[in-house]
N, C-alpha and C. Protein backbone atom coordinates (compact mmCIF):
# COMPACT_ATOMS: atom_id res chain seq x y z
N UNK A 1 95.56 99.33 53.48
CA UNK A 1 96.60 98.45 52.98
C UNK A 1 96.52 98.46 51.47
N UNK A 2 97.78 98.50 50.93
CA UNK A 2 97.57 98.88 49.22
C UNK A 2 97.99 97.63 48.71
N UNK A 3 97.38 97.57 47.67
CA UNK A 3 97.96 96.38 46.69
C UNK A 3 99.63 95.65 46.75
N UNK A 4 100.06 97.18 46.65
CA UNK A 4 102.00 96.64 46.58
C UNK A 4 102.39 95.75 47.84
N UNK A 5 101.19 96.19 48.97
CA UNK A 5 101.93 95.80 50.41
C UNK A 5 101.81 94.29 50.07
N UNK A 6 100.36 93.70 49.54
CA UNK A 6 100.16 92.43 50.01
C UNK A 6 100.62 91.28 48.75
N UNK A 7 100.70 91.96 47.52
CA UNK A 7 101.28 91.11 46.18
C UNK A 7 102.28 91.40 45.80
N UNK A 8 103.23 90.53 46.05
CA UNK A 8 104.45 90.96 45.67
C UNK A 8 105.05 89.58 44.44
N UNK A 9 105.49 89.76 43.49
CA UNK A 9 105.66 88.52 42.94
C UNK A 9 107.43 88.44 42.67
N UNK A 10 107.75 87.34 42.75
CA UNK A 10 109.13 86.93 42.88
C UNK A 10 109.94 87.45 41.42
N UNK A 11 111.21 87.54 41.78
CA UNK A 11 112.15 88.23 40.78
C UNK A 11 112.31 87.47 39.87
N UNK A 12 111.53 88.44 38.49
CA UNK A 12 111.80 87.31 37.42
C UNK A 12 110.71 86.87 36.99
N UNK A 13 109.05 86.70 37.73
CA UNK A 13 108.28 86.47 37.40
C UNK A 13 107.19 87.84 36.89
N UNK A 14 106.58 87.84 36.04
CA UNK A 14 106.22 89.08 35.97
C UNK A 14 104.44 88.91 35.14
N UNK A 15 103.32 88.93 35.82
CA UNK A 15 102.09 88.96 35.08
C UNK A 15 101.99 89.71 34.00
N UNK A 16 100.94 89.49 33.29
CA UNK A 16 100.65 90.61 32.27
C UNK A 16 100.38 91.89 32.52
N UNK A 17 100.95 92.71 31.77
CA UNK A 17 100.20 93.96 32.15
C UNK A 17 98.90 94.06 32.61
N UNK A 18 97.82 93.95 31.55
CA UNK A 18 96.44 94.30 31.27
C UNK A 18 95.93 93.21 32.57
N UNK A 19 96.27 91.99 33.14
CA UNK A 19 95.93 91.25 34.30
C UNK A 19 96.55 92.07 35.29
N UNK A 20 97.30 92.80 35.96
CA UNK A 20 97.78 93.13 36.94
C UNK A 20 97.02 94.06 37.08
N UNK A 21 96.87 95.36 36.24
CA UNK A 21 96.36 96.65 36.09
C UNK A 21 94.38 95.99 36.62
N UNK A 22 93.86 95.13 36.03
CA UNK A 22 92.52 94.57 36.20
C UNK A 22 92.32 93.95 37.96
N UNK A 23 93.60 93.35 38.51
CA UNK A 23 93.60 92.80 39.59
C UNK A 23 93.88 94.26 40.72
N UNK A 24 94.85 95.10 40.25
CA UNK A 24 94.62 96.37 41.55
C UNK A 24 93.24 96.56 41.21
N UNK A 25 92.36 96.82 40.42
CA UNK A 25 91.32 97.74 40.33
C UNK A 25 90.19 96.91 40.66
N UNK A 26 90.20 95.92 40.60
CA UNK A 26 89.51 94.80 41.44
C UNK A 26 89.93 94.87 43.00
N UNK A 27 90.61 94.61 43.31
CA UNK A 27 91.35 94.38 44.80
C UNK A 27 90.68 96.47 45.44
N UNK A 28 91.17 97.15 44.59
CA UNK A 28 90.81 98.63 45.45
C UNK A 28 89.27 98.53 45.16
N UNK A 29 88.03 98.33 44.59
CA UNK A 29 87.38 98.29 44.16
C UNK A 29 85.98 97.57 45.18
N UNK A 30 86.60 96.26 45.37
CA UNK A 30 86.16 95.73 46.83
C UNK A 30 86.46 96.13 47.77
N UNK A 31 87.77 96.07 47.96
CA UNK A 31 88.05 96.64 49.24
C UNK A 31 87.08 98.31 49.82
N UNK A 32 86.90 98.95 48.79
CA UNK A 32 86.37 100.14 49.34
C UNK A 32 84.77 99.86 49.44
N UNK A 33 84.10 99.01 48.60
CA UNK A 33 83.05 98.75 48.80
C UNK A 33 82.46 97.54 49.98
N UNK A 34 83.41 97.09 50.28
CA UNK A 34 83.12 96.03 51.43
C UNK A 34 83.54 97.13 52.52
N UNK A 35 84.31 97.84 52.52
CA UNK A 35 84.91 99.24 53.64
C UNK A 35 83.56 99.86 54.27
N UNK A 36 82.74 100.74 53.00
CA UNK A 36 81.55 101.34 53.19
C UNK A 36 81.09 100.30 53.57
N UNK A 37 80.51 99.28 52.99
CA UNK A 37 79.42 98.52 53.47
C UNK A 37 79.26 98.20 55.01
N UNK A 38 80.99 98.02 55.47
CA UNK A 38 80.65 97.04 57.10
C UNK A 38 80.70 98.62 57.88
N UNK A 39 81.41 100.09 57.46
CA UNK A 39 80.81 101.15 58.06
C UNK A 39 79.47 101.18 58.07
N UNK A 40 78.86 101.18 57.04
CA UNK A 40 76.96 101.38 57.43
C UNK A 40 77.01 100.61 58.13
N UNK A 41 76.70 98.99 58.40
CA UNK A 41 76.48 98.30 58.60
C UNK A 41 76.95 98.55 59.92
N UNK A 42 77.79 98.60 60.58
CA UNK A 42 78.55 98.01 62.48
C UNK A 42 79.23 99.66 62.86
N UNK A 43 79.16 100.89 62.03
CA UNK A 43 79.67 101.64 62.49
C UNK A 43 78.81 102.25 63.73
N UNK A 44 77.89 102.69 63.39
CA UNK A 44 76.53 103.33 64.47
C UNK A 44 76.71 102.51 66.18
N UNK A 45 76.58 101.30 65.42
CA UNK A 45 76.76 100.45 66.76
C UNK A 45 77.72 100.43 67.50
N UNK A 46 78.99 100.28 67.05
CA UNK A 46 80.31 100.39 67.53
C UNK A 46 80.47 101.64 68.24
N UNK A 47 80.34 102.44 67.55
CA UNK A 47 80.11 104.23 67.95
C UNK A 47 79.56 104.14 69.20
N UNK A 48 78.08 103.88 69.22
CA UNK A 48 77.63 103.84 70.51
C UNK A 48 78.43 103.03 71.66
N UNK A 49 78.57 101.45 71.52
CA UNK A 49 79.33 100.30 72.02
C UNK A 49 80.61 101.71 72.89
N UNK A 50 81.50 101.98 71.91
CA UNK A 50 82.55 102.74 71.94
C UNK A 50 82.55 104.29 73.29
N UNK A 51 81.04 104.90 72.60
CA UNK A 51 80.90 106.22 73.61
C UNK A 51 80.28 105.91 75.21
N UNK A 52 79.34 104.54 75.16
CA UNK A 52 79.44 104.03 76.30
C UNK A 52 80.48 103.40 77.22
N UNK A 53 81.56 102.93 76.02
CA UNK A 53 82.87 102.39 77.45
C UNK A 53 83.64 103.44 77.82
N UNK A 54 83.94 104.71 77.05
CA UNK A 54 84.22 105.75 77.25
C UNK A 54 83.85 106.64 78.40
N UNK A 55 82.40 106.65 78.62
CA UNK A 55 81.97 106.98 79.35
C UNK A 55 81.68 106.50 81.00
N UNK A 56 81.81 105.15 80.89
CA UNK A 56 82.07 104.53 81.95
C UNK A 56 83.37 104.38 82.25
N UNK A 57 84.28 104.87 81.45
CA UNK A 57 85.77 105.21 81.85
C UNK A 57 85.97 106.06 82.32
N UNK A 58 85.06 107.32 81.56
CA UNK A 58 85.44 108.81 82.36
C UNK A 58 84.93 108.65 84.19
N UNK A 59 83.62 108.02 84.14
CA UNK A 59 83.29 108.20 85.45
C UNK A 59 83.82 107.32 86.71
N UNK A 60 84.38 106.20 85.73
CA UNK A 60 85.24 105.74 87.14
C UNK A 60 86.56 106.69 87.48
N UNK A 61 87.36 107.31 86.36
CA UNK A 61 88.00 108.06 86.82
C UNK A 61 87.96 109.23 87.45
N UNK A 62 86.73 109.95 87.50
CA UNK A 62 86.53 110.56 88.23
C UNK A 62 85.88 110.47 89.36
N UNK A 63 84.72 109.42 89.75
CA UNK A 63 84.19 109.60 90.52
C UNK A 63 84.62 108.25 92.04
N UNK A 64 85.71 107.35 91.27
CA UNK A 64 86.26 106.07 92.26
C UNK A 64 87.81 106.64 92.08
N UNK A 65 88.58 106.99 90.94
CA UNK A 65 89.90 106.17 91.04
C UNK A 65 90.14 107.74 91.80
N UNK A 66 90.00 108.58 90.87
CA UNK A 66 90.61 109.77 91.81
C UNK A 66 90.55 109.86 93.45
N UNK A 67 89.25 110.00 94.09
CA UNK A 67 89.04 109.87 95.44
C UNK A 67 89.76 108.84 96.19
N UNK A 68 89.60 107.51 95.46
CA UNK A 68 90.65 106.91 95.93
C UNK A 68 91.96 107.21 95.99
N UNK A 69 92.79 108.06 94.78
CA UNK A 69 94.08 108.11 94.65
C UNK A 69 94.17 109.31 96.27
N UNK A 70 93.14 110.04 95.96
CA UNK A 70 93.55 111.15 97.03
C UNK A 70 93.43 110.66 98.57
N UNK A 71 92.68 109.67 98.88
CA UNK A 71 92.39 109.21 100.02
C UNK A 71 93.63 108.29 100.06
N UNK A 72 94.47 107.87 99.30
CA UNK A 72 95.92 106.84 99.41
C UNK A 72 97.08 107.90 100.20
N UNK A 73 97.11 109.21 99.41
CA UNK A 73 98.20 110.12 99.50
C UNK A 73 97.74 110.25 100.91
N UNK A 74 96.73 110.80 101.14
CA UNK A 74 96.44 111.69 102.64
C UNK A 74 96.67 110.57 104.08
N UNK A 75 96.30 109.31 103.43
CA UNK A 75 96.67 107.97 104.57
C UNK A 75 98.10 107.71 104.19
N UNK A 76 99.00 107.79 103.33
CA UNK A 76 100.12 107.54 103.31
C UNK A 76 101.10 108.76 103.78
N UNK A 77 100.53 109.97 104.06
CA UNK A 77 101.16 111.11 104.36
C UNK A 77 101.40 110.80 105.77
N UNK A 78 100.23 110.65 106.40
CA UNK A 78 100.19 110.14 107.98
C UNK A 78 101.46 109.19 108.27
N UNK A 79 101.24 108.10 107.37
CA UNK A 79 101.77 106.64 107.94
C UNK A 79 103.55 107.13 107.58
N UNK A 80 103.50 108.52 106.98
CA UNK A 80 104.90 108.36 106.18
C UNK A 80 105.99 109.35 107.70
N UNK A 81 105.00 110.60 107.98
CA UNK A 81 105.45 110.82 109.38
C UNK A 81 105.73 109.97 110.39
N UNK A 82 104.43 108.82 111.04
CA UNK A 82 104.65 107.97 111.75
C UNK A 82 105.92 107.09 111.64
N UNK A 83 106.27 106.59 110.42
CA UNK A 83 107.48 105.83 110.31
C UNK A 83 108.57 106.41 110.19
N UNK A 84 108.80 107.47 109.72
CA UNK A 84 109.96 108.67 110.01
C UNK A 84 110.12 108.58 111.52
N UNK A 85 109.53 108.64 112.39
CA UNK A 85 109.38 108.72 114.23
C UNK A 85 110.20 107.85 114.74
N UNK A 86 109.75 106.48 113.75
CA UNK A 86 110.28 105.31 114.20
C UNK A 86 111.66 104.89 113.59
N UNK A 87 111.42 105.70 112.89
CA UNK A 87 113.02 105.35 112.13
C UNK A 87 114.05 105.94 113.22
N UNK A 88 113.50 107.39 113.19
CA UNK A 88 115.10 108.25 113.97
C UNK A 88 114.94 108.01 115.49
N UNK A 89 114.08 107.51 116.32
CA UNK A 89 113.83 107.18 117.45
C UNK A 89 114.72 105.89 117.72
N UNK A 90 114.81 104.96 116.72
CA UNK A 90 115.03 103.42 116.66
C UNK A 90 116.52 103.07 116.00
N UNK A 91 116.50 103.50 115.04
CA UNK A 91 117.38 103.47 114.27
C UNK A 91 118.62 104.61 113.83
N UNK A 92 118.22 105.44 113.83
CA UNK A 92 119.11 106.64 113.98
C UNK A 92 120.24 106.82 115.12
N UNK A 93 120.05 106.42 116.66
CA UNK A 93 121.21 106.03 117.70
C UNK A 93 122.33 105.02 117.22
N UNK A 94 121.78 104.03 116.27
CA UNK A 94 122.71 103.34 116.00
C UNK A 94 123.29 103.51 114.88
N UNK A 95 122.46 103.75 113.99
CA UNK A 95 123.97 104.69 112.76
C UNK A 95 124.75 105.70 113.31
N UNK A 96 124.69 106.41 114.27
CA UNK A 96 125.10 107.75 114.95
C UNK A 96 126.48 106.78 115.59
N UNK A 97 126.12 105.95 116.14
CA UNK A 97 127.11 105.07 116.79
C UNK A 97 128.10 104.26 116.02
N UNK A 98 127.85 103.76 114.98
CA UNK A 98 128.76 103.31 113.70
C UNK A 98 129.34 104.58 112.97
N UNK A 99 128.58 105.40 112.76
CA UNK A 99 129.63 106.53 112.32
C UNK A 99 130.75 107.13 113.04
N UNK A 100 130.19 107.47 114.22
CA UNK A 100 131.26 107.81 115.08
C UNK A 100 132.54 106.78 115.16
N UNK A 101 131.85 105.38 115.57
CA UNK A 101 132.86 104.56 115.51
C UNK A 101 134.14 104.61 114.06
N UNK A 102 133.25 104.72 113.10
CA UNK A 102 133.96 104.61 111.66
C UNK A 102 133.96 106.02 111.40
N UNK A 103 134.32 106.70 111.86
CA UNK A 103 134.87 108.08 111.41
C UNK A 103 136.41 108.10 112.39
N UNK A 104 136.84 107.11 113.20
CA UNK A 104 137.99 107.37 114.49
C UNK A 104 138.90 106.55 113.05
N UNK A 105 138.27 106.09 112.41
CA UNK A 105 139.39 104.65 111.14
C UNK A 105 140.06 105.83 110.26
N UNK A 106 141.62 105.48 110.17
CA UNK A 106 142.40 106.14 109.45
C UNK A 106 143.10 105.08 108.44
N UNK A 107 142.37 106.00 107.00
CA UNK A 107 143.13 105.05 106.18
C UNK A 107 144.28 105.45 105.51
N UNK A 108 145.29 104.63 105.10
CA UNK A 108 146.47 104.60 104.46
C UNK A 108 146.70 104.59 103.15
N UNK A 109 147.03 105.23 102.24
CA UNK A 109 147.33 105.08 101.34
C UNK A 109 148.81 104.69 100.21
N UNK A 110 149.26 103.81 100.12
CA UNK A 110 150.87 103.51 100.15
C UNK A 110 150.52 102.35 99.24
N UNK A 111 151.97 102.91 97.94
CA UNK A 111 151.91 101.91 96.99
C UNK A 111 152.63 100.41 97.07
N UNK A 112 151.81 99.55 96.49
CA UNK A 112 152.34 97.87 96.79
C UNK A 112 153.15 97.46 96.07
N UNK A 113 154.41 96.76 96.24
CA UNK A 113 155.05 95.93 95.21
C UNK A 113 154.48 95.66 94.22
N UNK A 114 154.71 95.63 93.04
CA UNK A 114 154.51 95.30 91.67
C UNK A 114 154.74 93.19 91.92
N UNK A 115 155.47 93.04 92.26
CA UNK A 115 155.79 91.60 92.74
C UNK A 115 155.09 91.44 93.47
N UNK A 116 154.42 89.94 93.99
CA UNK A 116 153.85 89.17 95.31
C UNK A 116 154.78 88.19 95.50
N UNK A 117 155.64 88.22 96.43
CA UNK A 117 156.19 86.56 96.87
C UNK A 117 155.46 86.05 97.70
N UNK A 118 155.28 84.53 98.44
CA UNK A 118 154.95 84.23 99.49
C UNK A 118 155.55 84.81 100.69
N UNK A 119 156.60 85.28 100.63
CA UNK A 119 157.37 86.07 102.34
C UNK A 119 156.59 87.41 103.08
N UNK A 120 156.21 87.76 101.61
CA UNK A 120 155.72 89.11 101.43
C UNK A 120 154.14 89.36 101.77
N UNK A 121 153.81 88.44 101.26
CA UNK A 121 151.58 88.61 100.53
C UNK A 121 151.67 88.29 102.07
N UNK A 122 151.91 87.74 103.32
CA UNK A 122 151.69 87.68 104.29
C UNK A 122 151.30 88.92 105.29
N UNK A 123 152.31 90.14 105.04
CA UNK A 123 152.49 91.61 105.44
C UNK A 123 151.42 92.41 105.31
N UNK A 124 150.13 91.91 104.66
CA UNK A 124 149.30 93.10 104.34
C UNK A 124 148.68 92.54 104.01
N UNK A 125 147.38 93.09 103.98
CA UNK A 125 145.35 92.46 103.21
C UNK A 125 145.55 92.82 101.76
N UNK A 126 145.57 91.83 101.05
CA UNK A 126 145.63 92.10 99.51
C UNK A 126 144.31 91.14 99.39
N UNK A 127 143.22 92.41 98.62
CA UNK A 127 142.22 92.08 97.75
C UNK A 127 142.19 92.03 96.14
């Protein structure tokens, strides 16, 4: 994060040169030396902290989630035939039977009065 991001001073107000120029070089100055410092300081640890959750990430993914994922597919492959069985055994006679039924329907196509009277809107299903 640079100086410009975090000091910004309002339009119109304007520090001294020789104070502004003293305050970046202060502000970058700490900042890089408090930077190094908490790296020596918490990097090693973190690192480790870090390559251990890593590592207990890699091995659940390989050695639980995968087997599991593959043992889901191979039980859902089964269960996915079985319910296919039951579908077209069960259910399939009776769509077969509504289609047929609704395939004998002939529809009409014919244009409507531009007008509705009451004598009329009676003569026909207007949606």
């Amino acid at each position: 994060i640079l100086w410009d991001d975090i000091i910004g001073e309002a339009e119109g107000l304007r520090s001294p040169d020789a104070c502004w120029n003293c305050s970046i070089k202060c502000y970058n100055g700490t900042r890089r030396c408090c930077y190094v410092l908490l790296v020596i300081l918490f990097a090693p640890f973190i690192a480790f902290c870090n390559g251990c959750q890593f590592a207990c990430l890699a091995f659940n993914q390989v050695w639980c989630v995968g087997p599991c994922l593959r043992l889901w597919k191979i039980n859902m492959a089964t269960f996915k035939k079985f319910w296919e069985g039951c579908l077209f055994a069960i259910c399939s006679p009776s769509y077969e039977s509504c289609g047929m039924l609704f395939s004998k329907a002939r529809v009409r196509y014919q244009k409507l009065p531009d007008a509705v009277t009451e004598e009329s809107s009676s003569d026909y299903f207007n949606v």
